[in-house]
Structures are given as structure tokens and as C-alpha cells.
C-alpha atoms as a PDB file:
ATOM      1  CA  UNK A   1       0.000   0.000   0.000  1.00  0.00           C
ATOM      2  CA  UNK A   2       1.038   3.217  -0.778  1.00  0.00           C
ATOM      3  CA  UNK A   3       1.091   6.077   1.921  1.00  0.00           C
ATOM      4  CA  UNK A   4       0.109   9.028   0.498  1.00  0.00           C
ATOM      5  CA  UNK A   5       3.190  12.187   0.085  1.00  0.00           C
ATOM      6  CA  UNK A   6       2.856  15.449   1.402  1.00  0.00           C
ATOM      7  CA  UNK A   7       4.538  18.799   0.238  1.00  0.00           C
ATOM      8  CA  UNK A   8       5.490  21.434   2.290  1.00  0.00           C
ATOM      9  CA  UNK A   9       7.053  24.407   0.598  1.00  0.00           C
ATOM     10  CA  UNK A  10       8.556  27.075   2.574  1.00  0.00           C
ATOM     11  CA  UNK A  11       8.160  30.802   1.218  1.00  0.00           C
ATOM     12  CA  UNK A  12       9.835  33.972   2.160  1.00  0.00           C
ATOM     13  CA  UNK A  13       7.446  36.422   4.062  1.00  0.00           C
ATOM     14  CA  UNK A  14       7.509  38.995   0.740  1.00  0.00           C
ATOM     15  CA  UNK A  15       6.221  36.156  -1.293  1.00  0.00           C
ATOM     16  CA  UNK A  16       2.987  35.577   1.107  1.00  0.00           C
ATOM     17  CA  UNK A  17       3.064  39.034   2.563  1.00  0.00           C
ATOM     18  CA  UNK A  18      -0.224  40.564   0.232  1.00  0.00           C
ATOM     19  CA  UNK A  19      -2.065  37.034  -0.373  1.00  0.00           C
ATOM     20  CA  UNK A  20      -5.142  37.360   2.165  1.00  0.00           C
ATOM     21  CA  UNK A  21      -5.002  40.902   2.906  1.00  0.00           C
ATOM     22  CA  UNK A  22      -8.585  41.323   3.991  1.00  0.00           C
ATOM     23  CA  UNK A  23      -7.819  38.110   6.548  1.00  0.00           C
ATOM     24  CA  UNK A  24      -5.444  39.446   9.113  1.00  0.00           C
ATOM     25  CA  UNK A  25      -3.461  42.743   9.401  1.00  0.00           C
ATOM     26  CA  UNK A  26      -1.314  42.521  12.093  1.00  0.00           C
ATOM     27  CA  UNK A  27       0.453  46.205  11.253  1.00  0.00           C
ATOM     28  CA  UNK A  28       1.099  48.111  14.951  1.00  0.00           C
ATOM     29  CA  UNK A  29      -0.800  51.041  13.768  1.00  0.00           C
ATOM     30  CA  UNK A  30      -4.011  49.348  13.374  1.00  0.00           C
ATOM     31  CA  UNK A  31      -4.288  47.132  16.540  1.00  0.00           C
ATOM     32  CA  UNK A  32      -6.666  49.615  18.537  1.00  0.00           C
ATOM     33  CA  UNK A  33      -8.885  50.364  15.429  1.00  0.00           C
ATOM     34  CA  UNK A  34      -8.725  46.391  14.625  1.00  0.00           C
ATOM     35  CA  UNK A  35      -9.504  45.585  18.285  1.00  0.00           C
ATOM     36  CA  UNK A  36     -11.958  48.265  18.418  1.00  0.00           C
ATOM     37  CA  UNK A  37     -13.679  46.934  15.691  1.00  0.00           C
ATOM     38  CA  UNK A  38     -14.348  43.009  16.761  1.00  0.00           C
ATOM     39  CA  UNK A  39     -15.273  44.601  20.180  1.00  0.00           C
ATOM     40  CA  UNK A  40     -17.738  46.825  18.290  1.00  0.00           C
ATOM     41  CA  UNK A  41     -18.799  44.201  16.498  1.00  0.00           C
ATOM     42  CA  UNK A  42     -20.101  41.627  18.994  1.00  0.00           C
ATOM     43  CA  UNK A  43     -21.624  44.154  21.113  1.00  0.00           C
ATOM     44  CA  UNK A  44     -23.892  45.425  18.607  1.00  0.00           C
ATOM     45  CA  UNK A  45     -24.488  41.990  17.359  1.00  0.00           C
ATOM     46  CA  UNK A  46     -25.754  41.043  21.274  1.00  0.00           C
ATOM     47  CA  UNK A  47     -27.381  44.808  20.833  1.00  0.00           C
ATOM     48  CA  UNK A  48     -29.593  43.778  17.916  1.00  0.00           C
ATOM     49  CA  UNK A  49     -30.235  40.286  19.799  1.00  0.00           C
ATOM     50  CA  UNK A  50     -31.430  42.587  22.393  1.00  0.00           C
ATOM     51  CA  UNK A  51     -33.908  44.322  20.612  1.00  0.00           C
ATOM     52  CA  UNK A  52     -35.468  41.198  19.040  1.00  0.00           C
ATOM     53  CA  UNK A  53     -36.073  39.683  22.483  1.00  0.00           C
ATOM     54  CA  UNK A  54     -37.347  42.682  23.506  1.00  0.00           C
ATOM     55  CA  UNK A  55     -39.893  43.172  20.589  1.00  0.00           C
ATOM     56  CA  UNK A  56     -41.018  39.678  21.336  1.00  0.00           C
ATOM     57  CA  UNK A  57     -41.748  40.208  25.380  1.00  0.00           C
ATOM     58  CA  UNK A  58     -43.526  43.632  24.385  1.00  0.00           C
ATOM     59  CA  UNK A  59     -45.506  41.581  21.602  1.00  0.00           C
ATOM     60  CA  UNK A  60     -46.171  38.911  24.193  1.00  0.00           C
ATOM     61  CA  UNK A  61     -47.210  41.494  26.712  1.00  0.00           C
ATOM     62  CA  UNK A  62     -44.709  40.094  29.284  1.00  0.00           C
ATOM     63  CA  UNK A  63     -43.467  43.993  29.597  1.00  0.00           C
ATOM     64  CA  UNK A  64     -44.961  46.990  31.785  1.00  0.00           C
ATOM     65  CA  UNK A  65     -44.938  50.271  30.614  1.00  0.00           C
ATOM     66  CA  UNK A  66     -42.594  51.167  32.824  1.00  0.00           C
ATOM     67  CA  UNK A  67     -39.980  48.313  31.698  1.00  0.00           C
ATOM     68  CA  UNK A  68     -40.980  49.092  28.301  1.00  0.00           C
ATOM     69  CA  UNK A  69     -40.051  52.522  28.868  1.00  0.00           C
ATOM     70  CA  UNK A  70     -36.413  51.548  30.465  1.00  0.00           C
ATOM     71  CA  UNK A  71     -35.731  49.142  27.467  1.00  0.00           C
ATOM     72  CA  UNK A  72     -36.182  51.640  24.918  1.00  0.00           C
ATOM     73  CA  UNK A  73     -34.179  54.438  26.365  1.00  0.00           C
ATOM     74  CA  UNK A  74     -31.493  51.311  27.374  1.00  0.00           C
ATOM     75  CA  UNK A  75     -31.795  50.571  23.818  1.00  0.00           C
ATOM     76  CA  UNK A  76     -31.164  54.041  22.314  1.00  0.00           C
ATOM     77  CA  UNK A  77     -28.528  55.311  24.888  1.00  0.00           C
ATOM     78  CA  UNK A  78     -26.822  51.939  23.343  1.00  0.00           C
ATOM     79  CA  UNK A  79     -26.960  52.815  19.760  1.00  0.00           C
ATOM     80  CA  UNK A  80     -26.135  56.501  20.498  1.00  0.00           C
ATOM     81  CA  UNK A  81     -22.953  55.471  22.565  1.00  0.00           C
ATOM     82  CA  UNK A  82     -22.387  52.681  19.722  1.00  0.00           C
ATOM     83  CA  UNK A  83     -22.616  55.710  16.889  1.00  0.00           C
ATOM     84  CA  UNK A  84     -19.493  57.609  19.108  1.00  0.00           C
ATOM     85  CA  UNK A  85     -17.400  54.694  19.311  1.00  0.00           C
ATOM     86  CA  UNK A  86     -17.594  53.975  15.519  1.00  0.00           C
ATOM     87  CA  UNK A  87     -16.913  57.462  14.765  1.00  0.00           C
ATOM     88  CA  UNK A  88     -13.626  57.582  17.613  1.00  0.00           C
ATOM     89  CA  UNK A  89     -12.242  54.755  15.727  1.00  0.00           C
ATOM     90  CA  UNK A  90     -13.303  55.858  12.194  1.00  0.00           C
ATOM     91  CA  UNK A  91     -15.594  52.839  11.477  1.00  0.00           C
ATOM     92  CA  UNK A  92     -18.410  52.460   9.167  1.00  0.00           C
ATOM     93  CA  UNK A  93     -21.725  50.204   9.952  1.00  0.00           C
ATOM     94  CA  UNK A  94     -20.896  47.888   7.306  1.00  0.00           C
ATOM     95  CA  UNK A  95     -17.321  47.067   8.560  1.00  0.00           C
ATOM     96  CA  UNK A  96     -19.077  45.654  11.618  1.00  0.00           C
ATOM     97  CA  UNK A  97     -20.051  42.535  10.195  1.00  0.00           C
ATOM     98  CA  UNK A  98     -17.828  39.065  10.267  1.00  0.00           C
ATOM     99  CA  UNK A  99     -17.930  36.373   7.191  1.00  0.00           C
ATOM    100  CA  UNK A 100     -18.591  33.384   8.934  1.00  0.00           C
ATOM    101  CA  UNK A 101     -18.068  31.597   5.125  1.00  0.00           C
ATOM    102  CA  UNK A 102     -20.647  28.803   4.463  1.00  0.00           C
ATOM    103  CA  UNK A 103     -22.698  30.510   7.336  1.00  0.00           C
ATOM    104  CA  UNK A 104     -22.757  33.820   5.781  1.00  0.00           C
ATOM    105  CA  UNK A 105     -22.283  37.021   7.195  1.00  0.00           C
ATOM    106  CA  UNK A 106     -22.926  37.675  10.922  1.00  0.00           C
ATOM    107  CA  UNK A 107     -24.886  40.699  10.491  1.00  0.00           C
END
């Protein structure tokens, strides 16, 4: 039986340096923004989770007025402070989404 070969080839760093780009950038000037960024992300991912459960306990009538009230303004304060953070680090709505690849995008 035959086993089967494998290949490894070794490359300088210029050769690979520009092949994913978009993948990781691991240049010292861009660590806060980059960090920033997948911090940004997941919170307003769990933001917009937030608001769906929320819509569903107000449909379901599970919600005083009063709580209602305190989700709402919870809810805007959040995407208010969320709007000052993306323009501190100079980031755009769309660049807080993640390609999960088969699974699509995130957001």
C-alpha cells in the first residue's frame, strides 16, 4: 500500500506578505482600530439580539410600561454610545459585520 506524500514548501514572508489581505493585518498602527472593531462588532451583534427579544416580550405582553419605557431608552442610549465609538475609531456600519463563510455574514 502506498502512503500518500505530502509537500510542504517554505516561502519567504515577501512572497505571502499581500495574499489574504482582507484576513489578518497585524500592522502596529491598526491594533486599537482592529480591536476596536471586533469589540464593536459583537456588542452590537448582542445589541440587535437585544432588541429582538425585547420586541417579542412587548408583543407577548410580558413587559410593563414602565420596563418598556427603560428598554427603549437602554436601547437608544446603546446605539447613540455605539454611533461615538464607531466614529472615535473611524468605522463604518458595514465594517461591523464578520464572514462566517458557508454561514454567511454575521450581520
Amino acid at each position: 500500500m502506498e502512503r500518500p506524500s505530502v509537500t510542504i514548501t517554505i516561502k519567504e514572508p515577501e512572497e505571502v506578505k499581500d495574499t489574504n489581505p482582507e484576513r489578518i493585518n497585524i500592522d502596529p498602527k491598526n491594533v486599537e482600530k482592529g480591536l476596536a472593531k471586533l469589540v464593536l462588532t459583537l456588542v452590537e451583534l448582542i445589541r440587535k439580539l437585544l432588541e429582538k427579544q425585547a420586541m417579542r416580550r412587548i408583543e407577548g405582553g410580558s413587559l410593563s410600561e414602565e420596563e418598556i419605557e427603560q428598554i427603549g431608552e437602554t436601547l437608544l442610549k446603546l446605539e447613540n454610545k455605539m454611533q461615538e465609538l464607531k466614529e472615535i475609531f473611524g468605522l463604518k456600519d458595514e465594517e461591523l459585520n464578520i464572514n462566517l463563510g458557508p454561514l454567511g455574514d454575521l450581520m
